[in-house]
C-alpha atoms as a PDB file:
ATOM      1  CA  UNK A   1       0.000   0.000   0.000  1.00  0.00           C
ATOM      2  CA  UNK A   2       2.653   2.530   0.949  1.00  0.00           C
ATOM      3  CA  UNK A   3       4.475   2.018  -2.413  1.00  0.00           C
ATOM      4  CA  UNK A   4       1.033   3.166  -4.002  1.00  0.00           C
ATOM      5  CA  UNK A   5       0.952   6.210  -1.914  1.00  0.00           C
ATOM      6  CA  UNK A   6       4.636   7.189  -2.954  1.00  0.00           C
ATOM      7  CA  UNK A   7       3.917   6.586  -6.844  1.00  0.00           C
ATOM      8  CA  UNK A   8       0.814   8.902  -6.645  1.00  0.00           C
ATOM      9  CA  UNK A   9       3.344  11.595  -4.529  1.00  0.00           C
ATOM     10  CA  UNK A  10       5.458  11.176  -7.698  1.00  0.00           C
ATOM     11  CA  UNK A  11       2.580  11.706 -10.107  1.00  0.00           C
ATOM     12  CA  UNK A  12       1.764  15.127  -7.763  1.00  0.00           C
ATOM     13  CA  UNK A  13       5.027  16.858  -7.971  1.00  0.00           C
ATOM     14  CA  UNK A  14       5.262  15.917 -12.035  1.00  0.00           C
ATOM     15  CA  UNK A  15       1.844  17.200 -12.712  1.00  0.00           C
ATOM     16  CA  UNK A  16       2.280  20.510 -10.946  1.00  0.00           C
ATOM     17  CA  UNK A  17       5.167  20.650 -12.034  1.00  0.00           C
ATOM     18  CA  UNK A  18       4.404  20.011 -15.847  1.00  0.00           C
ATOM     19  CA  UNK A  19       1.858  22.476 -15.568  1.00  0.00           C
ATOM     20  CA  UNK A  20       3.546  25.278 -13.710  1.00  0.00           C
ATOM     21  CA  UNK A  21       6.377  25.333 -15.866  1.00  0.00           C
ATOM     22  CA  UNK A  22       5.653  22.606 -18.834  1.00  0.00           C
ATOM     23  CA  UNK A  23       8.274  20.521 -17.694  1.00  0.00           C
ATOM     24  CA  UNK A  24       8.905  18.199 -15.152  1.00  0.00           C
ATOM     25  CA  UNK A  25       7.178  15.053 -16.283  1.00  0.00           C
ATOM     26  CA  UNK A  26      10.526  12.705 -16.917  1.00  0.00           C
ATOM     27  CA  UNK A  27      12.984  14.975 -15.259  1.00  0.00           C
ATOM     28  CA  UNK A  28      11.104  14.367 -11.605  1.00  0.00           C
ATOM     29  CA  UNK A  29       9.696  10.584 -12.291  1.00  0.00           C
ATOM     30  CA  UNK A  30      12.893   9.026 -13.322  1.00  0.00           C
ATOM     31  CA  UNK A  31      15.132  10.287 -10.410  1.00  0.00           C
ATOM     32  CA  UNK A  32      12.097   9.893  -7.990  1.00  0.00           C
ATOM     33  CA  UNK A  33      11.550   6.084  -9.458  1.00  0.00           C
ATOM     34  CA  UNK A  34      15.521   5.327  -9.177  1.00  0.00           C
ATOM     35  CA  UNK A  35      15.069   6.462  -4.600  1.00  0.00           C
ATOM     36  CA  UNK A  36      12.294   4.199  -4.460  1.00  0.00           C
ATOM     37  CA  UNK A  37      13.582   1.175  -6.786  1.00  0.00           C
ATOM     38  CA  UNK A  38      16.467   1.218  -4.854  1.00  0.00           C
ATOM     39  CA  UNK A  39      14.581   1.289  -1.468  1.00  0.00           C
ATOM     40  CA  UNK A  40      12.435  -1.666  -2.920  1.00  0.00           C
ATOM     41  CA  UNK A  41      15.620  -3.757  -3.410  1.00  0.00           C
ATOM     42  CA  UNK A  42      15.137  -3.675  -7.104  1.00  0.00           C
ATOM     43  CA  UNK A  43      18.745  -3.366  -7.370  1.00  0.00           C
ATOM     44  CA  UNK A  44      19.295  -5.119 -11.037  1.00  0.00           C
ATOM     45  CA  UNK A  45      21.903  -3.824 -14.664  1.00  0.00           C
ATOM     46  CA  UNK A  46      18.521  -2.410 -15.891  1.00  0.00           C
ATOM     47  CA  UNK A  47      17.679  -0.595 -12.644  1.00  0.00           C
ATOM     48  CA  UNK A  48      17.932   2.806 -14.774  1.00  0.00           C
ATOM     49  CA  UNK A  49      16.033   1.685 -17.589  1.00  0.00           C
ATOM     50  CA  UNK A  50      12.874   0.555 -16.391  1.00  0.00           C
ATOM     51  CA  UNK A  51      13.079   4.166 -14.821  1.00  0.00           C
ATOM     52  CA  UNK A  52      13.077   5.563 -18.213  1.00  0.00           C
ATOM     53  CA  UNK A  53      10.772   3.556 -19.695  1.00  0.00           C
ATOM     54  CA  UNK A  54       8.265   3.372 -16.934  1.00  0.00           C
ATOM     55  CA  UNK A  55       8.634   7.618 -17.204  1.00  0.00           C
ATOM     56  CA  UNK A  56       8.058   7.407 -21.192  1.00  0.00           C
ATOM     57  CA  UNK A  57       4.894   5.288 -20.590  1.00  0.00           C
ATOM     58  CA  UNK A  58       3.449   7.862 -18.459  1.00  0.00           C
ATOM     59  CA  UNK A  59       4.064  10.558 -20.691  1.00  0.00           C
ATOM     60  CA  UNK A  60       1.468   8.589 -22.944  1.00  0.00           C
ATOM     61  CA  UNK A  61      -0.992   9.884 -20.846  1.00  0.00           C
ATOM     62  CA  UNK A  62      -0.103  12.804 -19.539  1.00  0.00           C
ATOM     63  CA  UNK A  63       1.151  14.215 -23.070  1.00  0.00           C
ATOM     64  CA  UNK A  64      -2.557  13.051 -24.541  1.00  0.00           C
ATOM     65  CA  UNK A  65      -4.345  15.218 -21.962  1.00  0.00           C
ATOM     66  CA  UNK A  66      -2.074  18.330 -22.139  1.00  0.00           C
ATOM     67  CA  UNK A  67      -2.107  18.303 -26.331  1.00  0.00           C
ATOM     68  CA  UNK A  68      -6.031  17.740 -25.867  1.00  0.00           C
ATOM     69  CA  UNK A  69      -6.081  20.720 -23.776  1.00  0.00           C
ATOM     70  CA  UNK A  70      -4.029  22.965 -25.692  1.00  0.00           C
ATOM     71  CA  UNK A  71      -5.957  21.943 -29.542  1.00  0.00           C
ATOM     72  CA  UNK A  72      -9.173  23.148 -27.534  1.00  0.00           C
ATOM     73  CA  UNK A  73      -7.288  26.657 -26.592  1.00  0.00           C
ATOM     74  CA  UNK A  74      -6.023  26.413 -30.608  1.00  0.00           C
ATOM     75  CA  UNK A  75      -2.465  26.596 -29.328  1.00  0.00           C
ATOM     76  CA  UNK A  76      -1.445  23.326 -32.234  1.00  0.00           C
ATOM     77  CA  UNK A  77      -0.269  23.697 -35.417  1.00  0.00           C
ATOM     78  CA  UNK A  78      -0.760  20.473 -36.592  1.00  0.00           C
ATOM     79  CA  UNK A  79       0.575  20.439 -40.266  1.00  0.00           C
ATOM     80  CA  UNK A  80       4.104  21.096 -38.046  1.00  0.00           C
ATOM     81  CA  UNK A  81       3.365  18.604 -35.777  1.00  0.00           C
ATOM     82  CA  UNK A  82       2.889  16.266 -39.063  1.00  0.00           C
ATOM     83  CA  UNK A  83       6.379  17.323 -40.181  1.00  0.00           C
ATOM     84  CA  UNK A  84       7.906  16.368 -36.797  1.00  0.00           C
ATOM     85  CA  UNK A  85       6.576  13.217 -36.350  1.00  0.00           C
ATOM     86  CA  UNK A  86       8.333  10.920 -38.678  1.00  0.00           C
ATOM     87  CA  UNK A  87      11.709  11.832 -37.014  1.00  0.00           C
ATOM     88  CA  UNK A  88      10.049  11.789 -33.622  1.00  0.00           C
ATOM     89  CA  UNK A  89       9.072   8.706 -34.492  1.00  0.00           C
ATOM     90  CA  UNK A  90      12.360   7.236 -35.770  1.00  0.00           C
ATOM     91  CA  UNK A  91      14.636   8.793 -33.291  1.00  0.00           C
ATOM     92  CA  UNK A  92      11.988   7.474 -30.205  1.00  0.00           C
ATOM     93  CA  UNK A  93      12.876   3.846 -31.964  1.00  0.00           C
ATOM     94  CA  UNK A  94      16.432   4.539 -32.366  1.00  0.00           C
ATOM     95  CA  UNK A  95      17.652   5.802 -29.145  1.00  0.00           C
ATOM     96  CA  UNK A  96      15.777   3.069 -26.861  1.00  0.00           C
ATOM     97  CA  UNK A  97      17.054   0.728 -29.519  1.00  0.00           C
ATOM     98  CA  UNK A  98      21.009   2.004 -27.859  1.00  0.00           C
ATOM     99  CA  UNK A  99      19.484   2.447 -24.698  1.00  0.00           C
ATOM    100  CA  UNK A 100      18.965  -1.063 -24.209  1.00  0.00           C
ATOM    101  CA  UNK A 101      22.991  -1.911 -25.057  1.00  0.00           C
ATOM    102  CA  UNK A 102      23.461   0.294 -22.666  1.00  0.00           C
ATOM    103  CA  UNK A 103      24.811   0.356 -18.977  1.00  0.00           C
ATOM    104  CA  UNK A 104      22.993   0.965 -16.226  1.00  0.00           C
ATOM    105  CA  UNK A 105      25.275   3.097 -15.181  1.00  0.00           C
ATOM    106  CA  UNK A 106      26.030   5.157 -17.995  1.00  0.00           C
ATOM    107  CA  UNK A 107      22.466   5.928 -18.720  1.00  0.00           C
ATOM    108  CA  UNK A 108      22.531   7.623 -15.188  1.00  0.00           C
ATOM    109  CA  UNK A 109      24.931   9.677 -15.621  1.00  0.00           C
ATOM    110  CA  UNK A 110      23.880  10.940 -19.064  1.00  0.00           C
ATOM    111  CA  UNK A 111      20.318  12.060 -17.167  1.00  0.00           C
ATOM    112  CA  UNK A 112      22.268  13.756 -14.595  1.00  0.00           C
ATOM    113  CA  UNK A 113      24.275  15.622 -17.287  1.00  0.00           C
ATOM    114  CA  UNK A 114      20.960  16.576 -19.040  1.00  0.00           C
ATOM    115  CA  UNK A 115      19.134  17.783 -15.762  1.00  0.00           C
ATOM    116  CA  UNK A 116      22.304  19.906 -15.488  1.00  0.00           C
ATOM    117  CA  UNK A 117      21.425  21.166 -18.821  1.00  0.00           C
ATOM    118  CA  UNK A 118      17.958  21.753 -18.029  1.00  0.00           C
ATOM    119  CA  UNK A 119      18.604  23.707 -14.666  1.00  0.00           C
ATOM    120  CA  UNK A 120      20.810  26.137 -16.162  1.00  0.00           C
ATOM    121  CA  UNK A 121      18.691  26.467 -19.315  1.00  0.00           C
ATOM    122  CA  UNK A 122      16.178  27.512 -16.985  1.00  0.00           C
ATOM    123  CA  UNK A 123      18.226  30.612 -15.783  1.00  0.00           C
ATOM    124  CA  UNK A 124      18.550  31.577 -19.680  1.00  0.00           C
ATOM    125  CA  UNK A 125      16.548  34.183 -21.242  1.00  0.00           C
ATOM    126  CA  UNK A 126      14.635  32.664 -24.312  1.00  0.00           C
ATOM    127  CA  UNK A 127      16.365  32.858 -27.768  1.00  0.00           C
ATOM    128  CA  UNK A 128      15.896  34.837 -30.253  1.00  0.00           C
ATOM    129  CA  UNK A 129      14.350  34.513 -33.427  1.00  0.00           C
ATOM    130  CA  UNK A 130      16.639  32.722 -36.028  1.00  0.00           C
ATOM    131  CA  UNK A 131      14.667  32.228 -39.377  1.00  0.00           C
ATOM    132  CA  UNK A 132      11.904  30.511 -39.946  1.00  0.00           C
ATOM    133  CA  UNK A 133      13.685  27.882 -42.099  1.00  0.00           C
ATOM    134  CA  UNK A 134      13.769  25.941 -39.216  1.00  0.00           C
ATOM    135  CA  UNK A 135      10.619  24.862 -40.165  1.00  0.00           C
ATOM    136  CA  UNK A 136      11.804  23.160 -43.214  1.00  0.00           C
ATOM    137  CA  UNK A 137      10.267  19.648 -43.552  1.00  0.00           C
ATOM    138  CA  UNK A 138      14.043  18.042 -44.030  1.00  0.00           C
ATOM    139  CA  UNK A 139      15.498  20.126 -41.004  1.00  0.00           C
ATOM    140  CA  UNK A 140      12.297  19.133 -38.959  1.00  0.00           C
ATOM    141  CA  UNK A 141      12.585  15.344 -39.394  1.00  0.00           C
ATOM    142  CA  UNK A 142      16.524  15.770 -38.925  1.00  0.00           C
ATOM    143  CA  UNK A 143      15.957  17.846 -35.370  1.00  0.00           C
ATOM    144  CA  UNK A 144      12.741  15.052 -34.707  1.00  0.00           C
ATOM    145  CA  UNK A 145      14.943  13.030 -34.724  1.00  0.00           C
ATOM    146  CA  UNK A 146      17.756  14.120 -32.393  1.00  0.00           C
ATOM    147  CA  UNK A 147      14.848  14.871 -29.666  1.00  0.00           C
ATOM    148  CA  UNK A 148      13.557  11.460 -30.330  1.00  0.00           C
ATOM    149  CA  UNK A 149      16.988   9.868 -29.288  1.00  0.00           C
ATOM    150  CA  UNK A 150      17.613  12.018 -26.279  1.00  0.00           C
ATOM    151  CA  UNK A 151      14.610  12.070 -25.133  1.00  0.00           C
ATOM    152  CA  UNK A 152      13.979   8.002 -25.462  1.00  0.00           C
ATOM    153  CA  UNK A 153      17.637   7.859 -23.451  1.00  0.00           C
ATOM    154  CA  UNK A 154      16.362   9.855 -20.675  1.00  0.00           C
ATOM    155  CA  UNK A 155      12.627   9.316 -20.480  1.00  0.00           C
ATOM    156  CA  UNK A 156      11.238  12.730 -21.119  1.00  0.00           C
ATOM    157  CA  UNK A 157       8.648  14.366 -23.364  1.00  0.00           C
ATOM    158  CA  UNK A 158      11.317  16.551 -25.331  1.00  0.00           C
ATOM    159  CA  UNK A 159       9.801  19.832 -24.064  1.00  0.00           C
ATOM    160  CA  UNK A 160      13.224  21.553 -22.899  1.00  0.00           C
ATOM    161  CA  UNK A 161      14.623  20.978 -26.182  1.00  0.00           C
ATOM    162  CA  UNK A 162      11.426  21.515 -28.563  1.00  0.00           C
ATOM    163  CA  UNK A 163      10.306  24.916 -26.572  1.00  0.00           C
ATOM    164  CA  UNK A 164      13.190  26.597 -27.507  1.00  0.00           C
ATOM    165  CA  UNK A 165      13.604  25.354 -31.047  1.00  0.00           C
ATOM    166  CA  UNK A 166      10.562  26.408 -32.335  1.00  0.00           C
ATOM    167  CA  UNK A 167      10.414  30.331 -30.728  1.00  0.00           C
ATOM    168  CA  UNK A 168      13.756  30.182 -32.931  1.00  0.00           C
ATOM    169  CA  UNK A 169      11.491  29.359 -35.562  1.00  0.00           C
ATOM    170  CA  UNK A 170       9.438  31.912 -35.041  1.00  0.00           C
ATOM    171  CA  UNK A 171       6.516  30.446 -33.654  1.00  0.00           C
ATOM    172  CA  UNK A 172       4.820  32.205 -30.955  1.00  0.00           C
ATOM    173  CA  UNK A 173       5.571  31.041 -27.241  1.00  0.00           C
ATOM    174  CA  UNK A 174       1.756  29.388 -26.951  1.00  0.00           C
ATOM    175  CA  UNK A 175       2.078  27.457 -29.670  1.00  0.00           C
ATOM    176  CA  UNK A 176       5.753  25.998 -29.212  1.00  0.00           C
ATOM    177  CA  UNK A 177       4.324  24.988 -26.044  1.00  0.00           C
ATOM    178  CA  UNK A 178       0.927  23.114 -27.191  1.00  0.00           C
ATOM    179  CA  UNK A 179       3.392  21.894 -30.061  1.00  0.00           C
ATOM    180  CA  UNK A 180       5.923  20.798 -27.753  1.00  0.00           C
ATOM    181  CA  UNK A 181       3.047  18.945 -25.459  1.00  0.00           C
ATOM    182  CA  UNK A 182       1.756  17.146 -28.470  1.00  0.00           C
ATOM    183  CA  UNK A 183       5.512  15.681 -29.626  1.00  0.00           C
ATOM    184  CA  UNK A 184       5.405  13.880 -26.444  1.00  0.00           C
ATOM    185  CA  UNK A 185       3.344  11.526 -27.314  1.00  0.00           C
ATOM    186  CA  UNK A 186       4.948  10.222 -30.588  1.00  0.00           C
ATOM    187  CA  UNK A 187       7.994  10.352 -28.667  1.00  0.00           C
ATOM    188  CA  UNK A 188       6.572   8.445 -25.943  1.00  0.00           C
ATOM    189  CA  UNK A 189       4.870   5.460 -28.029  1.00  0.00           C
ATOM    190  CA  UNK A 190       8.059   4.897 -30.048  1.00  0.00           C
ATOM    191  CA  UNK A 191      10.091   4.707 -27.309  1.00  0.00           C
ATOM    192  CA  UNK A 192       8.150   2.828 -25.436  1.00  0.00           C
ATOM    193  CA  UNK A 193       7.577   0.048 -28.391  1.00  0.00           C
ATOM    194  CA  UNK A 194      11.754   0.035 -29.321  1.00  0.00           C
ATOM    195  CA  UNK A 195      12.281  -0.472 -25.237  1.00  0.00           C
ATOM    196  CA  UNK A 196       9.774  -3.532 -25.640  1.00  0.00           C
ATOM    197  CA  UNK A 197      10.894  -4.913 -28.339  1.00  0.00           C
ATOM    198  CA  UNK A 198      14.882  -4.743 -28.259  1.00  0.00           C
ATOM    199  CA  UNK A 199      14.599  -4.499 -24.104  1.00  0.00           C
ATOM    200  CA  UNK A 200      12.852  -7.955 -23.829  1.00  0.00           C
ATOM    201  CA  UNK A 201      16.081 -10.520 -24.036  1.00  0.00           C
ATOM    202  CA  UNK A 202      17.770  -7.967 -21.737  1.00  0.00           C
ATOM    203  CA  UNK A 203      15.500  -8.008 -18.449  1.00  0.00           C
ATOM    204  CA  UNK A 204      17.452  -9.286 -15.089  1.00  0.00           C
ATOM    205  CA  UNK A 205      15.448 -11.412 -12.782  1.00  0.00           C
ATOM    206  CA  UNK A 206      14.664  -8.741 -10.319  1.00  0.00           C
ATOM    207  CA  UNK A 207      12.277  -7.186 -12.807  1.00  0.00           C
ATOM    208  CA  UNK A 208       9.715  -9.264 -11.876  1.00  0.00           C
ATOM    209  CA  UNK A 209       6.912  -6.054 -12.610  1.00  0.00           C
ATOM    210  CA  UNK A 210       8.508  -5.296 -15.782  1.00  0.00           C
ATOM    211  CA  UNK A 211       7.301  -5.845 -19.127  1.00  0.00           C
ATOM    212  CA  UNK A 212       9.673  -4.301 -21.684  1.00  0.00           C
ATOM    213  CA  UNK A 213      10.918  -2.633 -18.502  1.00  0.00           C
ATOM    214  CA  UNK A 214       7.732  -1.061 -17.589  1.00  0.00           C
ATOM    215  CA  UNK A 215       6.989  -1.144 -13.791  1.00  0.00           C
ATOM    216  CA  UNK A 216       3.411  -1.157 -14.137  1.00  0.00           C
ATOM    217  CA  UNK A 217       2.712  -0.464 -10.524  1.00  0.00           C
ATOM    218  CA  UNK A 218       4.781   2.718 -11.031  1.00  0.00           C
ATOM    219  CA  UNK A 219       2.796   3.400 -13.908  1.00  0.00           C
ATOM    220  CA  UNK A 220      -0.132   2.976 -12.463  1.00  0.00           C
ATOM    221  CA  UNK A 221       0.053   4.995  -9.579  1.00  0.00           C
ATOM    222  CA  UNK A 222       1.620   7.975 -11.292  1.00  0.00           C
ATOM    223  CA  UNK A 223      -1.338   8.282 -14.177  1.00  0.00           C
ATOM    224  CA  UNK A 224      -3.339   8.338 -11.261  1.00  0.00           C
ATOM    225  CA  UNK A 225      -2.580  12.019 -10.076  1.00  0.00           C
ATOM    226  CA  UNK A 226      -0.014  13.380 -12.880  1.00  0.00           C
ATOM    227  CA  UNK A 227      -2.951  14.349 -15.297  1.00  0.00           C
ATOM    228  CA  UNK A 228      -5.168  15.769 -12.481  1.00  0.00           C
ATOM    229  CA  UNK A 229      -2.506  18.221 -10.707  1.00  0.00           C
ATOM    230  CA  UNK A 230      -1.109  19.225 -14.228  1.00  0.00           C
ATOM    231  CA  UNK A 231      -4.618  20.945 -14.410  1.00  0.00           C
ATOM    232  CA  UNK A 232      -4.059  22.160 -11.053  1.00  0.00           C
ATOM    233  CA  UNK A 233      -0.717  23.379 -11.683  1.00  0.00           C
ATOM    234  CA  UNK A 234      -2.103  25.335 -14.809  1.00  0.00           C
ATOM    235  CA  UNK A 235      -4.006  27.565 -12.679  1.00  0.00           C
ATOM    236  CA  UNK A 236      -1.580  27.978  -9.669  1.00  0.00           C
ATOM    237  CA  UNK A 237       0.738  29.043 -13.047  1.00  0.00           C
ATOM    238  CA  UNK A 238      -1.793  31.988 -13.792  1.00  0.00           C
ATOM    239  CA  UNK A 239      -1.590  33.346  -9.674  1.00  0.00           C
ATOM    240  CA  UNK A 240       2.221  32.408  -8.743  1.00  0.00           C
ATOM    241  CA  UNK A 241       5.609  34.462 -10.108  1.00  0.00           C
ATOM    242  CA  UNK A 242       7.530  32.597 -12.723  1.00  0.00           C
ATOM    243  CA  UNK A 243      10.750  33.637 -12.668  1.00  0.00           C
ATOM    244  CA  UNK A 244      10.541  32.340  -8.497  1.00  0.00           C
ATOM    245  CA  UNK A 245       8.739  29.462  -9.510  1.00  0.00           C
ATOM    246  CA  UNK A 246      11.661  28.713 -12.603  1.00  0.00           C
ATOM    247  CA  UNK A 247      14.676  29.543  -9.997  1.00  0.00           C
ATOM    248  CA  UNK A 248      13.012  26.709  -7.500  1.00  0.00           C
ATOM    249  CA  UNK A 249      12.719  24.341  -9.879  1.00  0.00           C
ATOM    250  CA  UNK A 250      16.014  25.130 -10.977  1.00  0.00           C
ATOM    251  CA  UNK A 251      17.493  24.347  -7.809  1.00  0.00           C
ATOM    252  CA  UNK A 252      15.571  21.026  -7.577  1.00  0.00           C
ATOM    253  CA  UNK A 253      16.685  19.719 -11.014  1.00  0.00           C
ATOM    254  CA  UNK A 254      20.910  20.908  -9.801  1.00  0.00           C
ATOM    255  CA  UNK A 255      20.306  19.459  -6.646  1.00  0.00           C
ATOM    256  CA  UNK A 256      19.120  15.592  -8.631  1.00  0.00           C
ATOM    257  CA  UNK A 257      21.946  15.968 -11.003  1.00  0.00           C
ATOM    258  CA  UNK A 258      24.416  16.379  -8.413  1.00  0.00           C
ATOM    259  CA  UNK A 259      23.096  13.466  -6.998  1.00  0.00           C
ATOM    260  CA  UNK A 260      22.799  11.435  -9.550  1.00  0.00           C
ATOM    261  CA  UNK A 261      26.367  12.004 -10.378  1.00  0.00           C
ATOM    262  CA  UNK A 262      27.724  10.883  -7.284  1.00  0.00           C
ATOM    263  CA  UNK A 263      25.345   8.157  -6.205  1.00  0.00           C
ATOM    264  CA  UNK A 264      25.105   4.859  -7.900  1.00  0.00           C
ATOM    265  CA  UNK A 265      22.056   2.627  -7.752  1.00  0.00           C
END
């Protein structure tokens, strides 16, 4: 029962954070899942991916009702979405497809490089406008494609990196958002699918909940309050400061990289 209560903890902080900030869905579950693995004994050479690919099935969800949400406020452009998705697609297949040759190890300390990334990204002002060739069909499936990998080798929706990329493009900050909402899910299924499918020979004994790496307990009892505090943190976004909320979260996501980097599960 306990281990129910700390999942749906999990799926608290991610959905407020998600939608205070429009981040936060991998970059809090798969540091959060690797604690409580670890205090389960689930101490296997996979230990970091079924933290990844629990995170990525998640985002299923949670990516569904947030690009849901934003198509009703008209914040989706979808004939760009339809250019990203091929290489969304193929880099979501691609990177769990190296993900599951793999360490362990190694995995975990590329996440805690990229949440060092993220935090001081976070500090950044947003860039500039670069030219809207960005939105190229060739350069979109070539840049789907790099966020595909990464974001399959860390469990994350791609937001940090898409958000960015498209105000470069041009596109107002709305829309990048709703955009960057709906790429999760492509990202998510891929991902997902090339974890299953090249992750299956690969499972240790210990992952006795895992299909494919999915802890489906974990799964289950994040869905079960991610999607209904991302709503919540939505509104708290509309009454509380940013740049505070940014420079907390900021903190957070130094402090787990640190971490990371010196701890080994």
């Amino acid at each position: 029962m306990i281990e129910w209560i700390i999942f749906a903890l999990i799926g608290v902080l991610s959905g407020l954070s998600s939608g205070l900030l429009g981040l936060g869905g991998g970059v809090i579950i798969v540091p959060a899942l690797l604690m409580v693995f670890a205090w389960q004994g689930l101490l296997g050479p996979h230990l970091m991916h079924m933290a990844i690919t629990t995170s990525l099935m998640t985002i299923i969800v949670t990516s569904t009702t947030s690009a849901y949400s934003h198509h009703k406020h008209g914040n989706i452009d979808w004939h760009l979405v339809s250019k990203l998705i091929p290489g969304l697609v193929l880099g979501g297949l691609l990177g769990a497809a190296l993900a599951t040759q793999l360490s362990s190890q190694f995995l975990q300390q590329f996440f805690a490089l990229y949440l060092l990334f993220a935090a001081i990204k976070m500090w950044l002002p947003n860039p500039s406008t670069v030219h809207r060739y960005l939105l190229n069909k060739s350069v979109l499936i070539g840049f789907g494609s790099i966020v595909g990998g990464i974001s399959s080798l860390v469990g994350i929706g791609g937001g940090t990196l898409v958000v960015p990329y498209l105000v470069m493009a041009n596109q107002p900050i709305q829309r990048a958002i709703g955009i960057s909402a709906t790429c999760g899910l492509p990202i998510a299924i891929s991902a997902v699918a090339g974890f299953i499918i090249f992750g299956q020979e690969q499972e240790g004994s210990t992952m006795t909940s895992g299909a494919g790496f999915i802890h489906w307990t974990a799964f289950w009892g994040i869905i079960s309050t991610s999607s209904i505090f991302a709503i919540v943190g939505v509104e708290l976004a509309k009454k509380l400061p940013m740049e505070r909320l940014k420079q907390i979260f900021s903190t957070v996501l130094l402090v787990s990289s640190v971490y990371l980097a010196i701890f080994k599960f």
